[in-house]
N, C-alpha and C. Protein backbone atom coordinates (compact mmCIF):
# COMPACT_ATOMS: atom_id res chain seq x y z
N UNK A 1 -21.68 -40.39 11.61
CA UNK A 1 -21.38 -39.14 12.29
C UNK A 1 -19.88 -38.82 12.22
N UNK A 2 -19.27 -39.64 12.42
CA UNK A 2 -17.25 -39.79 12.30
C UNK A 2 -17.31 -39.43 10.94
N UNK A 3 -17.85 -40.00 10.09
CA UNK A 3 -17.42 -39.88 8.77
C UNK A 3 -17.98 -38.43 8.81
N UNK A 4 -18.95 -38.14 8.72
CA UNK A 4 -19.31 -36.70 8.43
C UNK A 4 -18.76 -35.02 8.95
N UNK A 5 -18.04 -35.77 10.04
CA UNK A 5 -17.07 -34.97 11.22
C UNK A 5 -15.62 -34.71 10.25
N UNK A 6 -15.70 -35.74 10.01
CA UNK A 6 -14.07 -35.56 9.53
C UNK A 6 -13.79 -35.30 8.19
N UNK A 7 -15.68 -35.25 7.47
CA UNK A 7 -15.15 -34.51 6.02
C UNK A 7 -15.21 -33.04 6.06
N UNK A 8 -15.82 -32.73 7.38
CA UNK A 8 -16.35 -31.28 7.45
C UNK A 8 -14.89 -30.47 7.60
N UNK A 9 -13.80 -31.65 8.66
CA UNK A 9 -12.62 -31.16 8.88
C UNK A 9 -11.87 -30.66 7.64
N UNK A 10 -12.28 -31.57 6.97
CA UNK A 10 -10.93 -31.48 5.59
C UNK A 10 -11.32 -30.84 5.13
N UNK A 11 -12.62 -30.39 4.86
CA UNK A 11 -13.04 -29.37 3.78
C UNK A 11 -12.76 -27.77 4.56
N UNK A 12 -12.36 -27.63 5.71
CA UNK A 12 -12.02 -26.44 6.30
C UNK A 12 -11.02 -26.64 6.26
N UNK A 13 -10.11 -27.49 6.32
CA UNK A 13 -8.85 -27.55 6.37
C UNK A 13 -8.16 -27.03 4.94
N UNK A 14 -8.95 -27.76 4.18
CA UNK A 14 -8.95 -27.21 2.63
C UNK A 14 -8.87 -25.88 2.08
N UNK A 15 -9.98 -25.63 2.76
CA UNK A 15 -10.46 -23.78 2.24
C UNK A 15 -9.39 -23.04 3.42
N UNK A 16 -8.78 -23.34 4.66
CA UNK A 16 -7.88 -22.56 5.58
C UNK A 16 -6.08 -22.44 4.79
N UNK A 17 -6.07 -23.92 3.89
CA UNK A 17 -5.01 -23.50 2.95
C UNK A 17 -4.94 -22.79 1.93
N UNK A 18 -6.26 -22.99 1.22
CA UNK A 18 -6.00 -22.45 -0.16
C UNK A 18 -5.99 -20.56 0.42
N UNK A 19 -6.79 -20.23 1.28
CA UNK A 19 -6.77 -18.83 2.09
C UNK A 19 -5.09 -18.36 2.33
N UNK A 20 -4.52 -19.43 2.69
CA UNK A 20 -3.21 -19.01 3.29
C UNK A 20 -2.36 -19.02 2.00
N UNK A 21 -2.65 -19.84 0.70
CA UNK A 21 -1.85 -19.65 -0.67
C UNK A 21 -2.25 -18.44 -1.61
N UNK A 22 -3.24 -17.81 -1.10
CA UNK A 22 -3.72 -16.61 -1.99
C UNK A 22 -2.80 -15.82 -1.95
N UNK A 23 -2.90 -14.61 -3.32
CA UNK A 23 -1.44 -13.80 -3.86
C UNK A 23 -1.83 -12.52 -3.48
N UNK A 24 -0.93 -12.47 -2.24
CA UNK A 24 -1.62 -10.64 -1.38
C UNK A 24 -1.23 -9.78 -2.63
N UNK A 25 -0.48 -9.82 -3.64
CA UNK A 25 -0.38 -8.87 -4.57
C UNK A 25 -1.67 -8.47 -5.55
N UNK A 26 -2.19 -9.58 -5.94
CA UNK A 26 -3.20 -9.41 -6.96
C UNK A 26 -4.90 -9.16 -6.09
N UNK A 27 -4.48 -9.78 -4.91
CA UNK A 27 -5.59 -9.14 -3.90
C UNK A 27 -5.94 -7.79 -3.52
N UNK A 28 -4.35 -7.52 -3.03
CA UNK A 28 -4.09 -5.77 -3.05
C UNK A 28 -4.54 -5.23 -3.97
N UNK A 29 -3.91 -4.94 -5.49
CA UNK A 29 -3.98 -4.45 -6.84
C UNK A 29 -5.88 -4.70 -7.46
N UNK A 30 -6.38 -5.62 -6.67
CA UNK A 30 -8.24 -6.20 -6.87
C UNK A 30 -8.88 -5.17 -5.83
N UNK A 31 -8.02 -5.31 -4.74
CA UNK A 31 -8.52 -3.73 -3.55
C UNK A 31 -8.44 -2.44 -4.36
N UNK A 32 -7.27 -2.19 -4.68
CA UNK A 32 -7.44 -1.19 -5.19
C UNK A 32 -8.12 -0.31 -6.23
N UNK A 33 -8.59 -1.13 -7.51
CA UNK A 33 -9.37 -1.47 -9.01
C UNK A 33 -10.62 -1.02 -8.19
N UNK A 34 -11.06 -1.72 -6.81
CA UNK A 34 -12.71 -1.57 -6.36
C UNK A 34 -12.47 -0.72 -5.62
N UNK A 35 -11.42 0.86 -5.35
CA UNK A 35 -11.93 1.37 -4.41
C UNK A 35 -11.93 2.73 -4.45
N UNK A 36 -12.48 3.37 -5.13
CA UNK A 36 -13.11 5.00 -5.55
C UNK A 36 -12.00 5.55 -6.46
N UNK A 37 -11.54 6.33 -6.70
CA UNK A 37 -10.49 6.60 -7.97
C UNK A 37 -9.54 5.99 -8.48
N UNK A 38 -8.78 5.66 -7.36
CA UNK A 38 -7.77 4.90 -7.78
C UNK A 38 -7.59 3.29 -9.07
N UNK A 39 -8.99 3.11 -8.89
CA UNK A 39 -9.27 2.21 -10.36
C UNK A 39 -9.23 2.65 -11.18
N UNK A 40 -9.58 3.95 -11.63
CA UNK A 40 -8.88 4.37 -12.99
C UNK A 40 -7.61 4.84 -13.40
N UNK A 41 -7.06 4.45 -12.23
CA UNK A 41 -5.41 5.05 -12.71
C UNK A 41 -4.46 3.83 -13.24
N UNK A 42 -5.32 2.43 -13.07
CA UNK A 42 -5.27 1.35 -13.98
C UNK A 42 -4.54 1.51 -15.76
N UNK A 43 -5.86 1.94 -15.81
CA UNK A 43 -5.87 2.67 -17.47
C UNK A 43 -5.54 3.24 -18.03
N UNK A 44 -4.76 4.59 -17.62
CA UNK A 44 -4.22 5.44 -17.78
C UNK A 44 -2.61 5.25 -17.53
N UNK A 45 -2.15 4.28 -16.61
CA UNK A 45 -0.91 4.31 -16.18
C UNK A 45 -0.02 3.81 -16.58
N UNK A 46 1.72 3.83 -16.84
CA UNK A 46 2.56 3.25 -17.36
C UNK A 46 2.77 2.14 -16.82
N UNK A 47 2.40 2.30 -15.58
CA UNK A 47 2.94 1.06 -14.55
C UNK A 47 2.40 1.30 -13.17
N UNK A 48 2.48 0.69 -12.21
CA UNK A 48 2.64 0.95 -10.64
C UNK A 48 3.41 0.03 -9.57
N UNK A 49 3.87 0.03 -8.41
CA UNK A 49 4.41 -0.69 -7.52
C UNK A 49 3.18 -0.89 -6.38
N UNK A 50 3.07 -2.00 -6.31
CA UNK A 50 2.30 -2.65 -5.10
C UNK A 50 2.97 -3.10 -4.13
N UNK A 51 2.16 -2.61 -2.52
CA UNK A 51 2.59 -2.78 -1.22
C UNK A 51 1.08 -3.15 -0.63
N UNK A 52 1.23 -4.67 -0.28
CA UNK A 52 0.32 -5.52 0.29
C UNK A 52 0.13 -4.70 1.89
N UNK A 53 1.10 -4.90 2.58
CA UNK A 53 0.87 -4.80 3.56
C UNK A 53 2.22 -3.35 3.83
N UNK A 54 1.80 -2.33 4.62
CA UNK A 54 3.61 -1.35 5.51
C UNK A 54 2.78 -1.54 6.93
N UNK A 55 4.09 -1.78 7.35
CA UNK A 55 3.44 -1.78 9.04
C UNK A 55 4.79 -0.32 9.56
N UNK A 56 3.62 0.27 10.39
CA UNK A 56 3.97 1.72 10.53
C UNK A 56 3.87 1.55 12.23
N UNK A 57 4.94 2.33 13.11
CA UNK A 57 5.17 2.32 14.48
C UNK A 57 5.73 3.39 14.88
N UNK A 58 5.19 3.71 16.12
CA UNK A 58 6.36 5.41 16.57
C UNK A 58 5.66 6.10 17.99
N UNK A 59 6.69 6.37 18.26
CA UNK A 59 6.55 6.72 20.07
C UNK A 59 7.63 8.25 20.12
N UNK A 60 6.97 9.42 19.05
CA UNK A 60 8.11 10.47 18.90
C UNK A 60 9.02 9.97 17.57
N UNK A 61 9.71 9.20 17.70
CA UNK A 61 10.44 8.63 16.43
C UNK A 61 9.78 7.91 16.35
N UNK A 62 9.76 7.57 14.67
CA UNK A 62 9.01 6.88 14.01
C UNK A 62 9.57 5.71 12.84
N UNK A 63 8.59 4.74 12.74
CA UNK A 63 9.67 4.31 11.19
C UNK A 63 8.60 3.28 10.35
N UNK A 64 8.80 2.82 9.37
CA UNK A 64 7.40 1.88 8.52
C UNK A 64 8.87 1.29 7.02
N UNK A 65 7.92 -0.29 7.35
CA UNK A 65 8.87 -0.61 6.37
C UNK A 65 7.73 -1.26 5.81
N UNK A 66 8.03 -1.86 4.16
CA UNK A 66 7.08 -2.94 3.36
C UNK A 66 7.69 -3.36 2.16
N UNK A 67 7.37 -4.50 2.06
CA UNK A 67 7.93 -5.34 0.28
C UNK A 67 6.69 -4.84 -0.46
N UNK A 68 7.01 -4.78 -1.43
CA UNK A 68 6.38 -4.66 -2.74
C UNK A 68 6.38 -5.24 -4.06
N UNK A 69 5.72 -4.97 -5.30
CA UNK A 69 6.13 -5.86 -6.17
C UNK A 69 5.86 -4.40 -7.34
N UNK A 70 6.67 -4.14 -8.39
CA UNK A 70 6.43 -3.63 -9.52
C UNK A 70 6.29 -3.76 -11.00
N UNK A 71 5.23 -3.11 -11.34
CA UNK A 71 4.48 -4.20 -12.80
C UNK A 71 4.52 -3.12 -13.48
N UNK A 72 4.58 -3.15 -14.80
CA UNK A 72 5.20 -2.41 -16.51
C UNK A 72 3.96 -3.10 -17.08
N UNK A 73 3.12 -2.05 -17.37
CA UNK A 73 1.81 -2.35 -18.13
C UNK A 73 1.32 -3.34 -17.84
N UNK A 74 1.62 -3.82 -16.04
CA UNK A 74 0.40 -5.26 -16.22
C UNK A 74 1.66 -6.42 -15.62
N UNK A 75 2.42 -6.18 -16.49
CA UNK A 75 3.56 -7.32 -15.74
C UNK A 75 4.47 -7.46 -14.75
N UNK A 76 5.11 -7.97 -13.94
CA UNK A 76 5.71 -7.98 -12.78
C UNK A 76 7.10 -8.19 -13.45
N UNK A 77 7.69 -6.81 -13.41
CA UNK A 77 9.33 -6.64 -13.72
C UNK A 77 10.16 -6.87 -12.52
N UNK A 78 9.61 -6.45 -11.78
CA UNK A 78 10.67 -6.48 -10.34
C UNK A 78 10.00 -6.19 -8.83
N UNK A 79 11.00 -6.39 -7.40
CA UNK A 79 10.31 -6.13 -6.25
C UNK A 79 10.87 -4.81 -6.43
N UNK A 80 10.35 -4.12 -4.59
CA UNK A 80 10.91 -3.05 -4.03
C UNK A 80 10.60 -3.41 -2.81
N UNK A 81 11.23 -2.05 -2.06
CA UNK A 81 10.76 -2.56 -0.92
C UNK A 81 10.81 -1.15 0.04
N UNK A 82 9.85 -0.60 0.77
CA UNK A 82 9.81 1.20 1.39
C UNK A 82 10.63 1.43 2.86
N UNK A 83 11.13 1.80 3.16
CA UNK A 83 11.51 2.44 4.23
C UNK A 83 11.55 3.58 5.02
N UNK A 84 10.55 4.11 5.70
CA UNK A 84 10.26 5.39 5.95
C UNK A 84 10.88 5.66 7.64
N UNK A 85 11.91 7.15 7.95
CA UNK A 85 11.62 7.30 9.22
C UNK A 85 10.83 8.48 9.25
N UNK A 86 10.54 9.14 10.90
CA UNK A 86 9.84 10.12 10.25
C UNK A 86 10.21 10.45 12.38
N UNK A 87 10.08 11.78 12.54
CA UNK A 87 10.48 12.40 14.00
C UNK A 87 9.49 13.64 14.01
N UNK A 88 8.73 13.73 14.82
CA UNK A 88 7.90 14.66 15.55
C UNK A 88 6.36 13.88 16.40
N UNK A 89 5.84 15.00 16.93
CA UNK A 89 4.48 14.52 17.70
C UNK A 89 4.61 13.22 17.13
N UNK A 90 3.96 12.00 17.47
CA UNK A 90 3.63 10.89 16.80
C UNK A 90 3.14 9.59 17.89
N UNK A 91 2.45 8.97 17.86
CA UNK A 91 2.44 7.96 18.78
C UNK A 91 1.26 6.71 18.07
N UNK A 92 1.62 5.66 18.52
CA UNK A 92 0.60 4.39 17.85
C UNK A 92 1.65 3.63 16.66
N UNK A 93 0.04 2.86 15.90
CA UNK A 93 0.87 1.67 15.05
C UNK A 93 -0.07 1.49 14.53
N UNK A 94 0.28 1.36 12.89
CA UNK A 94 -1.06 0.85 11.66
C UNK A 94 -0.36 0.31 11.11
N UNK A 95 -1.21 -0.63 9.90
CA UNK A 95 -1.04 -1.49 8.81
C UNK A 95 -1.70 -0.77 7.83
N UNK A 96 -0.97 -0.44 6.61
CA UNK A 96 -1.77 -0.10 5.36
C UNK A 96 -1.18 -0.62 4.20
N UNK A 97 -2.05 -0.56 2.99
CA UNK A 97 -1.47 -1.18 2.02
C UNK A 97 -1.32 0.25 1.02
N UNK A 98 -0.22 -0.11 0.34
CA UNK A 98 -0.50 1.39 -0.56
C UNK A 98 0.11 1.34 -1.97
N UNK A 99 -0.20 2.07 -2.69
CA UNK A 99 0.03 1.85 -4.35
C UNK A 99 0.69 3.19 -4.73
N UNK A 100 1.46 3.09 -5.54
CA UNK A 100 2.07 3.52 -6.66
C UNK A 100 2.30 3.82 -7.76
N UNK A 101 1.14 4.60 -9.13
CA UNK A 101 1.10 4.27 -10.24
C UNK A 101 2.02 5.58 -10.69
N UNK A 102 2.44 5.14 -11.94
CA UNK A 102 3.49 6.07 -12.63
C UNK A 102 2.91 6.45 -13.75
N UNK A 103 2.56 7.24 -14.26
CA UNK A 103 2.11 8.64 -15.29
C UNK A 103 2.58 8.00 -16.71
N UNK A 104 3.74 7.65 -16.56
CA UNK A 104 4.79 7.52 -18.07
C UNK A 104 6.15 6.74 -17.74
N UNK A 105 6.88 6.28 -19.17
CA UNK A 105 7.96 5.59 -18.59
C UNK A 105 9.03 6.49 -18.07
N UNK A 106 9.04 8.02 -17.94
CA UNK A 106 10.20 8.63 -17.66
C UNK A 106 9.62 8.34 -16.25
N UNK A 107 8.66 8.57 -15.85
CA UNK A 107 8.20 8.52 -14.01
C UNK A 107 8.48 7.18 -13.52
N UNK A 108 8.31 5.81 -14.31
CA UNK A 108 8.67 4.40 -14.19
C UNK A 108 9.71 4.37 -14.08
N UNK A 109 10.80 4.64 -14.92
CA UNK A 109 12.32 4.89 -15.12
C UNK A 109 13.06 5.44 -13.76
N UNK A 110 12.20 6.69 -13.61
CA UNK A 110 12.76 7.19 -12.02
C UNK A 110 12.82 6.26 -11.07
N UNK A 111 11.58 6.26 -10.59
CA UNK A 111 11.84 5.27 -9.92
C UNK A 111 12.35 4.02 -9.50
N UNK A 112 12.53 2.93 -10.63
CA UNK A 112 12.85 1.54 -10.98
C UNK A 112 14.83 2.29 -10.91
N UNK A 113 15.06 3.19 -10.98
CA UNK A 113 16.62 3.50 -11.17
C UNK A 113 17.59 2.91 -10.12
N UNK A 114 16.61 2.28 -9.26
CA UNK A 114 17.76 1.69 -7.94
C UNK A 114 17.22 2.18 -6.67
N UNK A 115 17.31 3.44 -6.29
CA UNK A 115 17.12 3.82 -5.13
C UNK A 115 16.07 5.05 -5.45
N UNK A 116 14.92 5.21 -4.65
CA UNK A 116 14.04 6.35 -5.13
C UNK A 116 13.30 6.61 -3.99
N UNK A 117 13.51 8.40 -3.79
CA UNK A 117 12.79 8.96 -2.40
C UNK A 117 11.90 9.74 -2.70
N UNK A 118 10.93 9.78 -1.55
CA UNK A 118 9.55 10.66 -1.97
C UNK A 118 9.80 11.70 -0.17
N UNK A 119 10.12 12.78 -0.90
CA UNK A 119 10.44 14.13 0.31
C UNK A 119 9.06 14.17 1.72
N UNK A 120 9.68 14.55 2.49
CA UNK A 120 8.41 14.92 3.24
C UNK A 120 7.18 15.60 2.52
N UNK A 121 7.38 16.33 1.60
CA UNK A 121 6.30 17.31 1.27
C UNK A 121 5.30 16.17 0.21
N UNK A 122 5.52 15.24 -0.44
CA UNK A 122 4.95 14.27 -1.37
C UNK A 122 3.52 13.80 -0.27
N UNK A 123 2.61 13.83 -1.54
CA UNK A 123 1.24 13.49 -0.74
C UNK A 123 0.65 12.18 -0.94
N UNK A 124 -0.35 11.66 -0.54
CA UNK A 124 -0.82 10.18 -0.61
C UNK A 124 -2.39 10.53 -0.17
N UNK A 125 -3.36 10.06 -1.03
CA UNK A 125 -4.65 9.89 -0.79
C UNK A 125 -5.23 8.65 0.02
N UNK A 126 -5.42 9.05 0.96
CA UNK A 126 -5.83 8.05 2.06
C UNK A 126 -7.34 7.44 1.59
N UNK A 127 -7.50 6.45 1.38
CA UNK A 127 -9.08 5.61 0.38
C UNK A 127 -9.91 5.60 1.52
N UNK A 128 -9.46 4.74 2.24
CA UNK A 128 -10.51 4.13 3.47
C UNK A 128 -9.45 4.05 4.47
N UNK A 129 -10.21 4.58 5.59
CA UNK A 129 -9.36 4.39 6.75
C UNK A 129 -9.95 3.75 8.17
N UNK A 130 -9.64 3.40 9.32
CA UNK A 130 -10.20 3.14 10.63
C UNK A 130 -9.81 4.66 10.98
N UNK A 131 -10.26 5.03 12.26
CA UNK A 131 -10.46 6.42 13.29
C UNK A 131 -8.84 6.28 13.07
N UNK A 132 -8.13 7.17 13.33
CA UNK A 132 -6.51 7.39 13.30
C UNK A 132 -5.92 8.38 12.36
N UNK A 133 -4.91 8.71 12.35
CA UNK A 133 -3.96 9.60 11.36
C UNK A 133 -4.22 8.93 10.08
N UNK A 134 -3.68 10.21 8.94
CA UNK A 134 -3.72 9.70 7.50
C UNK A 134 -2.55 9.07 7.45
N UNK A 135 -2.56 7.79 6.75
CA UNK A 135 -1.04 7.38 6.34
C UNK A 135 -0.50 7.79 4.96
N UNK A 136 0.73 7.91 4.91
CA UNK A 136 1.03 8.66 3.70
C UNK A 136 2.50 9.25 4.23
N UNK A 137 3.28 9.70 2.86
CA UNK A 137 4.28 10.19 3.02
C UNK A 137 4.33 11.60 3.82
N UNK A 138 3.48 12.47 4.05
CA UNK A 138 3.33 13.64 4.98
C UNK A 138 3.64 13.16 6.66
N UNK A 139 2.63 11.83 6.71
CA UNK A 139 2.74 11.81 8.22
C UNK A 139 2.24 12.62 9.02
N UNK A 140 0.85 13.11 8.46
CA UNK A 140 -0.27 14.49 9.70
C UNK A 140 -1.19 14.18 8.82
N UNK A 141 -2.06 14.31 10.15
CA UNK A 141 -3.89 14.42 9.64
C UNK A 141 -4.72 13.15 9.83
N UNK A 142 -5.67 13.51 10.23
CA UNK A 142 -6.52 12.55 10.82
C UNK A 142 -7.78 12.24 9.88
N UNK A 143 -8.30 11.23 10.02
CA UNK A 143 -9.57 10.79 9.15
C UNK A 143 -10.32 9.68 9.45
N UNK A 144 -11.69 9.72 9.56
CA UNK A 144 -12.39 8.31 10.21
C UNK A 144 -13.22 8.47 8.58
N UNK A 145 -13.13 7.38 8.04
CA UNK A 145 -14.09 6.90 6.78
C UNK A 145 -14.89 5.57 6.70
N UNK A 146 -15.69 5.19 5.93
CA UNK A 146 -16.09 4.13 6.23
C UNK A 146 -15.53 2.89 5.62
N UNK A 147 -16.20 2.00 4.69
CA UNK A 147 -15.45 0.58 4.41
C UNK A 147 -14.43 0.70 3.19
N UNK A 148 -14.10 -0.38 2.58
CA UNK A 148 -13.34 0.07 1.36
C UNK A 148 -14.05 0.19 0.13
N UNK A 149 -15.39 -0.09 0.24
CA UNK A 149 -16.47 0.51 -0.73
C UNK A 149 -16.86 1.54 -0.74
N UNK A 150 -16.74 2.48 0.36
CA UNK A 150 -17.35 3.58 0.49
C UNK A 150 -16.61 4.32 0.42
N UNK A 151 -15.59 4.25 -0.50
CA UNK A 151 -14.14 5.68 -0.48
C UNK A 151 -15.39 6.38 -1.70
N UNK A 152 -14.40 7.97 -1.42
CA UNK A 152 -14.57 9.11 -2.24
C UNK A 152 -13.25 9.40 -2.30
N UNK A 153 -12.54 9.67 -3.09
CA UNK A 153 -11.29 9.93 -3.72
C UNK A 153 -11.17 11.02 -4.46
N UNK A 154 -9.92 11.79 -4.71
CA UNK A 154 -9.96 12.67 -5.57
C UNK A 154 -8.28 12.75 -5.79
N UNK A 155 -7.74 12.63 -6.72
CA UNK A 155 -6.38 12.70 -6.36
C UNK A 155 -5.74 12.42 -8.26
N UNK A 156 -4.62 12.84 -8.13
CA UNK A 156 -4.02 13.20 -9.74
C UNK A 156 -2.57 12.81 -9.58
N UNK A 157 -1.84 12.91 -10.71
CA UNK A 157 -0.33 12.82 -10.39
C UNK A 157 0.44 13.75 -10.17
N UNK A 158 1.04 13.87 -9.16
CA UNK A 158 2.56 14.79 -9.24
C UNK A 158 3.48 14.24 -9.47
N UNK A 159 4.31 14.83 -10.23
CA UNK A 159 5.70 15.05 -10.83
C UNK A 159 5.82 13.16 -11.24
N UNK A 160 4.27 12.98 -12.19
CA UNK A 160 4.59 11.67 -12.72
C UNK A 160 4.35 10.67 -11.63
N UNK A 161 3.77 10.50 -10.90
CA UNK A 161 3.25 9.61 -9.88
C UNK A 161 1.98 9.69 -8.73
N UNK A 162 1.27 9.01 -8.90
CA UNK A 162 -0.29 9.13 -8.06
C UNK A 162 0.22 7.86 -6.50
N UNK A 163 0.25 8.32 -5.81
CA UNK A 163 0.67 7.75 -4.06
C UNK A 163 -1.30 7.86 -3.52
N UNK A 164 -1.44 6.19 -3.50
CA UNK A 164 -3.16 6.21 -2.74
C UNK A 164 -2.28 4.89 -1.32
N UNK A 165 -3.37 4.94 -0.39
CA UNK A 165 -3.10 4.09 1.06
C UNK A 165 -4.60 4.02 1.08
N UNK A 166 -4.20 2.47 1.88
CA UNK A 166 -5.81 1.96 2.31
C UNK A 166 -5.05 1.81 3.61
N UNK A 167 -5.62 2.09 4.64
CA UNK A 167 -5.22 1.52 6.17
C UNK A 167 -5.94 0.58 6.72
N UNK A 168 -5.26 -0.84 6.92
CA UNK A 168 -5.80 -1.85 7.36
C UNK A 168 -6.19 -2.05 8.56
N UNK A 169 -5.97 -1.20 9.50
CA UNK A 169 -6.12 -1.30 10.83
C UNK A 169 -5.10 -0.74 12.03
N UNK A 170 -5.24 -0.29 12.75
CA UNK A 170 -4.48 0.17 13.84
C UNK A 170 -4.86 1.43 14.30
N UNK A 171 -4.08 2.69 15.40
CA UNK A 171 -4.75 4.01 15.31
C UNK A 171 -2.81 4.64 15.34
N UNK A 172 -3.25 5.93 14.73
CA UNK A 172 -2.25 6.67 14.65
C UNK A 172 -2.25 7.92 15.37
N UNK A 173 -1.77 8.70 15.93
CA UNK A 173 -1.56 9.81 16.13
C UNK A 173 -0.39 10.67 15.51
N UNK A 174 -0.48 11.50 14.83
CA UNK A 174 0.69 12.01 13.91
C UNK A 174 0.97 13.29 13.64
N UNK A 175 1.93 14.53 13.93
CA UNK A 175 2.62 15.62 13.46
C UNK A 175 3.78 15.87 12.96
N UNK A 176 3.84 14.70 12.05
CA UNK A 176 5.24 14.43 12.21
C UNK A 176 5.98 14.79 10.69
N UNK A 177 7.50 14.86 10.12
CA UNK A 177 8.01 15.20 9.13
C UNK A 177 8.60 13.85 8.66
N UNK A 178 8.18 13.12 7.45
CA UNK A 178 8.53 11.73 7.37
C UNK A 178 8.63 11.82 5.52
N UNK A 179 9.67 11.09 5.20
CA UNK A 179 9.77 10.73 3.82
C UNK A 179 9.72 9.24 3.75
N UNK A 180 10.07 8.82 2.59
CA UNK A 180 10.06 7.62 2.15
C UNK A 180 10.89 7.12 0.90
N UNK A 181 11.40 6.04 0.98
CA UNK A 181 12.85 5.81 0.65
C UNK A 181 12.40 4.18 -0.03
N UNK A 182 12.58 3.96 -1.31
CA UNK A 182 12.21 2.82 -1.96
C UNK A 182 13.55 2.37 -2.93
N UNK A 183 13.87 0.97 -2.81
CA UNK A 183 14.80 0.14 -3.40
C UNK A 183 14.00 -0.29 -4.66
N UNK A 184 14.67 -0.80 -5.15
CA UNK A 184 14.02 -1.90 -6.81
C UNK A 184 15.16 -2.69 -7.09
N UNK A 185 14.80 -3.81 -7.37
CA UNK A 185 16.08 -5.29 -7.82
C UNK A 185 14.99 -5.66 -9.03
N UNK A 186 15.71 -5.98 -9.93
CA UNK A 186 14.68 -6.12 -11.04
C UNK A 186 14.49 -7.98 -10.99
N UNK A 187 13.41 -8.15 -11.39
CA UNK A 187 13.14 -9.56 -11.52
C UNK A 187 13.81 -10.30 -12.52
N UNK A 188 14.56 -12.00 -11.93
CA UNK A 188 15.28 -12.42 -12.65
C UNK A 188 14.57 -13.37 -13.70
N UNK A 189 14.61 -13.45 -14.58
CA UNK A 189 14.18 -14.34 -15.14
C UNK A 189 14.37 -15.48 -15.37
């Protein structure tokens, strides 16, 4: 019985590490591939920047930060990392993960240039959400959807870049005017 107790331990103990060594990047970027349009922008794209996790907060003022990682046909050239404030109606706190694919290398180029902002007016297709505000560079609008299998999507590039969000959880309330503000350090080799 001891013996059988304590292999059951290790073998959870086992599977609770290898859980905690998994690569939120290629998990994210596997979310995204399975979840209504945004998998085909795979195929089509020069590149994109992945954001595992933005954790988003605001009581009137607002603000959301997240690391990221950015890949050139597949490969991981460099991080980034988002910084958004944003001021009006607003109240609550979410987690979403959100992607970035770029059209071409002049849209890759832009961005990867050091410092790169997306205006209040820039949009983001919300995939799957919990009850709460859309997350996205707008910052307004509400949406209850169901799992991350059950997105319907519809969404294209502007000015060389497709902006999709999955929201991991939390509730938002939002009227607010918010941009978003992204770094890049290129990966050392």
């Amino acid at each position: 019985m001891k013996r059988s107790l304590g292999y059951v331990v290790s073998v959870m103990l086992l599977l609770w590490g290898a859980a905690s060594w998994a690569d939120p990047y290629t998990d994210t970027v596997n979310l995204f591939k399975n979840a209504g349009e945004s998998g085909g922008f795979f195929k089509k794209s020069y590149g994109y920047a992945v954001f595992p996790t933005i954790g988003k907060g605001a009581l009137v003022v607002g603000g959301a930060h997240g690391q990221g990682r950015v890949f050139r046909q597949g490969e991981w050239v460099g991080d980034t990392s988002m910084t958004q404030v944003s001021v009006g109606f607003q109240a609550g706190g979410e987690a979403y993960s959100q992607i970035i694919f770029f059209e071409d290398k002049r849209a890759f180029e832009e961005f990867t240039k050091g410092n790169f902002e997306f205006g209040a007016g820039a949009n983001a297709v919300a995939i799957t959400a919990a009850a709460g505000a859309g997350a996205g560079t707008t910052g307004a609008g509400t949406h209850v959807s169901g799992g991350k299998k059950d997105a319907t999507t519809t969404g294209g590039y502007y000015r060389g870049m497709a902006v999709f969000t999955i929201v991991k959880g939390g509730a938002m309330a939002s009227a607010s005017v918010a941009g978003q503000k992204f770094t890049f350090t290129p990966r050392k080799s």
